[in-house]
C-alpha atoms as a PDB file:
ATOM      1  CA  UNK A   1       0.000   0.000   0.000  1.00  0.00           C
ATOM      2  CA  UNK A   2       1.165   3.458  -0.704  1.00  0.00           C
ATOM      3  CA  UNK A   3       1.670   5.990   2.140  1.00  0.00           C
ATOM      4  CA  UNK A   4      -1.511   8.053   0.245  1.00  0.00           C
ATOM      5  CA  UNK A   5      -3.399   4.907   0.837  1.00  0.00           C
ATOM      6  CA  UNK A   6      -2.296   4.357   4.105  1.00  0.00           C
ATOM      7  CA  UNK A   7      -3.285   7.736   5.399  1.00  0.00           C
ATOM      8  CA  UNK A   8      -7.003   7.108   4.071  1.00  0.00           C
ATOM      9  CA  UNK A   9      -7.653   4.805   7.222  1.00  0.00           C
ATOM     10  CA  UNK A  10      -6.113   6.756   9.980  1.00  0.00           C
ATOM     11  CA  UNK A  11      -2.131   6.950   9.365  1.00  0.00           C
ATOM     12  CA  UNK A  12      -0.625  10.142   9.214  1.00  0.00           C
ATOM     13  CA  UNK A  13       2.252  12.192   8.851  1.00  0.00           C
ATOM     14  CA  UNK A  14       4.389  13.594  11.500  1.00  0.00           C
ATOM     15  CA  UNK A  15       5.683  17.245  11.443  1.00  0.00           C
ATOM     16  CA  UNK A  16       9.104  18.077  11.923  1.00  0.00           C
ATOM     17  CA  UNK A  17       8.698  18.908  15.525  1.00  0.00           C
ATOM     18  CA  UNK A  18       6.794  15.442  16.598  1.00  0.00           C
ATOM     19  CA  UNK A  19       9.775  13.722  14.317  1.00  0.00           C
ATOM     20  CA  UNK A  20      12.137  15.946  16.908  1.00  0.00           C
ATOM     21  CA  UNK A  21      10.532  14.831  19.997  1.00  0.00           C
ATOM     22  CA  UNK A  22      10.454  11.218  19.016  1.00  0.00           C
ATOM     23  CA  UNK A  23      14.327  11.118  18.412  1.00  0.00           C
ATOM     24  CA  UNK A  24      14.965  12.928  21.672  1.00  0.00           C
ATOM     25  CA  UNK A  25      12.838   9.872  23.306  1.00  0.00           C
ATOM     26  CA  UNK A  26      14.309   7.126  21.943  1.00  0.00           C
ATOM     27  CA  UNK A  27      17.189   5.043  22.555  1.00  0.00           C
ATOM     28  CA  UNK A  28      17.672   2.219  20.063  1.00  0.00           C
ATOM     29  CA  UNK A  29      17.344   2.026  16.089  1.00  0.00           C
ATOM     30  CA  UNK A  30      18.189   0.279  13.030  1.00  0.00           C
ATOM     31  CA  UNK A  31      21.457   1.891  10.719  1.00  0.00           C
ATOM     32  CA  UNK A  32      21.372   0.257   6.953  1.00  0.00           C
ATOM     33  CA  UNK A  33      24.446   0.417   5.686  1.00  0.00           C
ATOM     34  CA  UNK A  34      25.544  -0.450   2.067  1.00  0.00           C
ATOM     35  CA  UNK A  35      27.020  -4.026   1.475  1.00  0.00           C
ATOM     36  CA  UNK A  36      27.726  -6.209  -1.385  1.00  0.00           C
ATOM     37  CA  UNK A  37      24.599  -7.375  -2.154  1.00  0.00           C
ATOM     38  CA  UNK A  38      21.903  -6.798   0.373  1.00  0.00           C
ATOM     39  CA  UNK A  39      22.148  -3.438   2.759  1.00  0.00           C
ATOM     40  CA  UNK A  40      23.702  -4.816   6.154  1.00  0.00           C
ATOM     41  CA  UNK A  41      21.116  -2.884   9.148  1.00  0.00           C
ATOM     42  CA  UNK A  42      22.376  -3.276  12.514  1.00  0.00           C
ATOM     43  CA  UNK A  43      20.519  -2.602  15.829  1.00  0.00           C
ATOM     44  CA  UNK A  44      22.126   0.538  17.395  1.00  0.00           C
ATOM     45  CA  UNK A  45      21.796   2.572  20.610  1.00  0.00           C
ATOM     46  CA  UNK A  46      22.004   6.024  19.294  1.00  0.00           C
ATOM     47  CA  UNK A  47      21.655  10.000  20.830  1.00  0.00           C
ATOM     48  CA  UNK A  48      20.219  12.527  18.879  1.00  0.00           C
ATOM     49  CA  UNK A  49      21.467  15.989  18.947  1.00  0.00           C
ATOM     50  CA  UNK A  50      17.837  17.814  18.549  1.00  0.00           C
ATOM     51  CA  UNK A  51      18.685  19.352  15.282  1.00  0.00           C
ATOM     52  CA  UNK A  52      20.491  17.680  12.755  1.00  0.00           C
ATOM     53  CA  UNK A  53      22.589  14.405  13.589  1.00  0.00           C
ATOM     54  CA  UNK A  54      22.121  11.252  15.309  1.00  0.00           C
ATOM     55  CA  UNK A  55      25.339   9.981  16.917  1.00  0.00           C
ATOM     56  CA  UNK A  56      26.460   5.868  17.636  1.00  0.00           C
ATOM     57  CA  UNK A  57      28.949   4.980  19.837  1.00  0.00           C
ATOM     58  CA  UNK A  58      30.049   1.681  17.954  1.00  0.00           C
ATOM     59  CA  UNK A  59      32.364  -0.722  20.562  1.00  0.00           C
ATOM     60  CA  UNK A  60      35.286  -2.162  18.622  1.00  0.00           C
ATOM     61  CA  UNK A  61      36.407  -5.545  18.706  1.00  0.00           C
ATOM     62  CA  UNK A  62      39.007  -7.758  16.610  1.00  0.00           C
ATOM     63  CA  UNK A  63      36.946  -7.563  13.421  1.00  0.00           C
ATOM     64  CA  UNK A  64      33.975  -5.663  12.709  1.00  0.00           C
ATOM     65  CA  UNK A  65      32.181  -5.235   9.438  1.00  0.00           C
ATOM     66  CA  UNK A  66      29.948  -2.755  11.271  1.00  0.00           C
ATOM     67  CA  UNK A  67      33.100  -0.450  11.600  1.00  0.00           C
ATOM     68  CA  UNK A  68      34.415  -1.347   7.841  1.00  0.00           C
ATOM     69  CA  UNK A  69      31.131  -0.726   5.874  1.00  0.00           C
ATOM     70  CA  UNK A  70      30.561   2.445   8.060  1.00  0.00           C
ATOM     71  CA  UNK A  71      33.811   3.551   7.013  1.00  0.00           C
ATOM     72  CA  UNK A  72      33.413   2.845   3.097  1.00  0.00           C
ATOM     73  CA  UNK A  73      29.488   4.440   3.131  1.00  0.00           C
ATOM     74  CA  UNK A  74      28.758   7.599   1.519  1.00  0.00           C
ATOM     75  CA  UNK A  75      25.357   7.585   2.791  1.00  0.00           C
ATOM     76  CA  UNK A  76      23.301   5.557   5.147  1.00  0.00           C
ATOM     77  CA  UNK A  77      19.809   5.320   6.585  1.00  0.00           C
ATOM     78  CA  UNK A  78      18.427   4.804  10.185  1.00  0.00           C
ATOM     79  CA  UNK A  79      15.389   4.214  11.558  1.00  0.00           C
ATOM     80  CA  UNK A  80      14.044   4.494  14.842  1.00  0.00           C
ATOM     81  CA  UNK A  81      10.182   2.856  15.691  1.00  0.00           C
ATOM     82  CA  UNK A  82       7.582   1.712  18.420  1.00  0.00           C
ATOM     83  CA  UNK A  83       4.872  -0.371  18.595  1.00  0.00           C
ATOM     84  CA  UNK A  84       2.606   0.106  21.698  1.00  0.00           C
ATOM     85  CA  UNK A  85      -0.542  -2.004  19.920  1.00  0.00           C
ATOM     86  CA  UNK A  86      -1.791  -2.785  16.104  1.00  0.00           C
ATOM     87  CA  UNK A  87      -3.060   0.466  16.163  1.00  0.00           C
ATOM     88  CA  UNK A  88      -0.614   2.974  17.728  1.00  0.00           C
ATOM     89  CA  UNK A  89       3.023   2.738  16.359  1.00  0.00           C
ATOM     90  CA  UNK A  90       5.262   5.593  14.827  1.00  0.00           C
ATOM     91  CA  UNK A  91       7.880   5.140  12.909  1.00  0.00           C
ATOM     92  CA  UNK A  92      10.888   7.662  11.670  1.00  0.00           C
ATOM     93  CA  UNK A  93      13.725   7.407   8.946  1.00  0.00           C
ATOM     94  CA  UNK A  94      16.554   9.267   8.618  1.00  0.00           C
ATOM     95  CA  UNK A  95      19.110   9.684   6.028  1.00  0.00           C
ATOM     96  CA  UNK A  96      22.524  11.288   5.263  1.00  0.00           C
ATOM     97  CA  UNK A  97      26.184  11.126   5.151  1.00  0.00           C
ATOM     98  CA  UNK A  98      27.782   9.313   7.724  1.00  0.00           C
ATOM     99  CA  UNK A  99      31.736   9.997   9.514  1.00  0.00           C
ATOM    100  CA  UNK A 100      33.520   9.888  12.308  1.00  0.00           C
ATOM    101  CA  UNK A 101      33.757  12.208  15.298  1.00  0.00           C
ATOM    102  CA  UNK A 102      37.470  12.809  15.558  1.00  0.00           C
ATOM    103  CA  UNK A 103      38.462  11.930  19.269  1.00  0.00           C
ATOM    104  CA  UNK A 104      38.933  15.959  20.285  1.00  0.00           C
ATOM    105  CA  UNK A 105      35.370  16.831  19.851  1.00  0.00           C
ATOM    106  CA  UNK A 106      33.912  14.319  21.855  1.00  0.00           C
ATOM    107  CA  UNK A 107      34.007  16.477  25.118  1.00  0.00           C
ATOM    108  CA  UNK A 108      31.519  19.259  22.821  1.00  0.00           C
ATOM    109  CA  UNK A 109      28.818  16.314  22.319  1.00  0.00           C
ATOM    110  CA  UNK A 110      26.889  17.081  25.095  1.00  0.00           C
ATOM    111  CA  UNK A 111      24.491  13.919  25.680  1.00  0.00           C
ATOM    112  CA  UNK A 112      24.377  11.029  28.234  1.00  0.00           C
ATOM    113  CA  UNK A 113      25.716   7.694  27.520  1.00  0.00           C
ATOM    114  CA  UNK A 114      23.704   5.648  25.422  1.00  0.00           C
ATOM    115  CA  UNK A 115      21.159   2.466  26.339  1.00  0.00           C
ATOM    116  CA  UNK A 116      23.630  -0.702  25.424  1.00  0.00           C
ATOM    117  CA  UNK A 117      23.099  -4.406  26.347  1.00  0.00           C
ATOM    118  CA  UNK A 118      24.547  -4.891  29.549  1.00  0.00           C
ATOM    119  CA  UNK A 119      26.884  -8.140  27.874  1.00  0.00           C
ATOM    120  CA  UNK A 120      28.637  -4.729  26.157  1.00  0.00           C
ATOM    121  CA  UNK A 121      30.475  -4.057  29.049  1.00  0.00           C
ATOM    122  CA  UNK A 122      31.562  -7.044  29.928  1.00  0.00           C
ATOM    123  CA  UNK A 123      33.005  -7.325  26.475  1.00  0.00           C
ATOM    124  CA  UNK A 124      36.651  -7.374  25.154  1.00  0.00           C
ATOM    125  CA  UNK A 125      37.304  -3.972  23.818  1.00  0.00           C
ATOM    126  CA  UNK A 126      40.859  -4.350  22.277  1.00  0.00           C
ATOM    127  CA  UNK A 127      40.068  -1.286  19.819  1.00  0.00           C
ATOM    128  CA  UNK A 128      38.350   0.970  22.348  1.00  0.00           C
ATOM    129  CA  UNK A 129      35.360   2.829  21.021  1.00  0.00           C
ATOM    130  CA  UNK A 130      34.756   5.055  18.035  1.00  0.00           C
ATOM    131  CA  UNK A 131      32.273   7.834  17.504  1.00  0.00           C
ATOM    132  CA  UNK A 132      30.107   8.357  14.530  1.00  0.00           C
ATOM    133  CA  UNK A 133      28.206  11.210  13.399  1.00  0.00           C
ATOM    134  CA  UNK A 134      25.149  10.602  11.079  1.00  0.00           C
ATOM    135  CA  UNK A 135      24.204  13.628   9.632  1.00  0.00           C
ATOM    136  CA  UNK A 136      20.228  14.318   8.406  1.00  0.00           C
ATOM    137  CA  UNK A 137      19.977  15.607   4.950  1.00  0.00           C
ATOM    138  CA  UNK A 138      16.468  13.849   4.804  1.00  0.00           C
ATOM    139  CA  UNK A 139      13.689  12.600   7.338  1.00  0.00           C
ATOM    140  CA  UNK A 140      10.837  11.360   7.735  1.00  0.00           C
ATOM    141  CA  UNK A 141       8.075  10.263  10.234  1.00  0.00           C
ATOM    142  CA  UNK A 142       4.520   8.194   9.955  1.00  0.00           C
ATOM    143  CA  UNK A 143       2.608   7.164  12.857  1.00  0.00           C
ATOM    144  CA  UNK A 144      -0.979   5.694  13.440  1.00  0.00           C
ATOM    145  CA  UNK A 145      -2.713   6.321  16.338  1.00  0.00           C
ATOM    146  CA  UNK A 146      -6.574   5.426  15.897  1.00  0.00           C
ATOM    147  CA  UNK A 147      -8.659   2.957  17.790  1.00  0.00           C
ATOM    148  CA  UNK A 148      -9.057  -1.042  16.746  1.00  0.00           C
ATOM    149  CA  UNK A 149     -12.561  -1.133  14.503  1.00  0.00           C
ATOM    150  CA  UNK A 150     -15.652  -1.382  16.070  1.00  0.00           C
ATOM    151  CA  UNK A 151     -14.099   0.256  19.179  1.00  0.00           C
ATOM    152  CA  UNK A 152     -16.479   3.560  20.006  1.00  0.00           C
ATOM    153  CA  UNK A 153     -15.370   5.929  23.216  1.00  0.00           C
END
């Protein structure tokens, strides 16, 4: 179904200040990077800066092919979703060019440390951690949030 269709039976589009307030709420998304093949999309903790970027702390081990198609993408896409019911989810997508933080600006990001899976810090870091910087050139947010049919208040 198209979104046109979609918004016919109750979905709509959010505005660029509910997309906003949804980042700032959330901790955990999907990143799509390019690959060979199929895009490779990785479950990410993530802070958004209110503006313009979304930021991943990535957690480096031996290998990581996280870490080398991050570092060969021009572009990637992330997106960030919840699903309280069938009938009340929201969804938002993100896209844009995608670096790293050099080390010396990390004390100007000025955000808490991000949600990870506790077996993260229990982990072998031999690499340490690297900063990435996804910056928003395009976005965009859907949500539903009507009541299951027959349902009258």
């Amino acid at each position: 179904m198209s979104v046109k269709e979609l918004q016919e039976v109750g979905m709509s589009r959010m505005s660029g200040s509910e997309i906003d307030e949804f980042l700032s709420s959330r901790e955990v998304g999907v990143l799509s990077l390019p690959a060979e093949g199929a895009h490779h999309a990785v479950p990410l903790s993530f802070t958004y800066d209110g503006e313009s970027a979304v930021y991943f702390t990535y957690l480096l081990g031996a290998d990581s092919r996280k870490e080398e198609l991050t570092e060969r993408a021009e572009l990637a896409c992330f997106l960030v979703y919840s699903v309280d019911t069938a009938f009340q989810w929201e969804s938002v997508q993100v896209s844009g060019p995608i670096e790293t933080v050099p080390r010396e600006e990390w004390e100007q990001l000025e955000f808490e440390n991000p949600w990870r899976p506790d077996l993260f810090e229990q982990a072998d870091l031999s690499r340490g951690v690297r900063v990435y910087r996804l910056t928003i050139d395009e976005r965009s947010g859907i949500k539903h949030t009507g009541l299951p049919p027959g349902f009258r208040p």
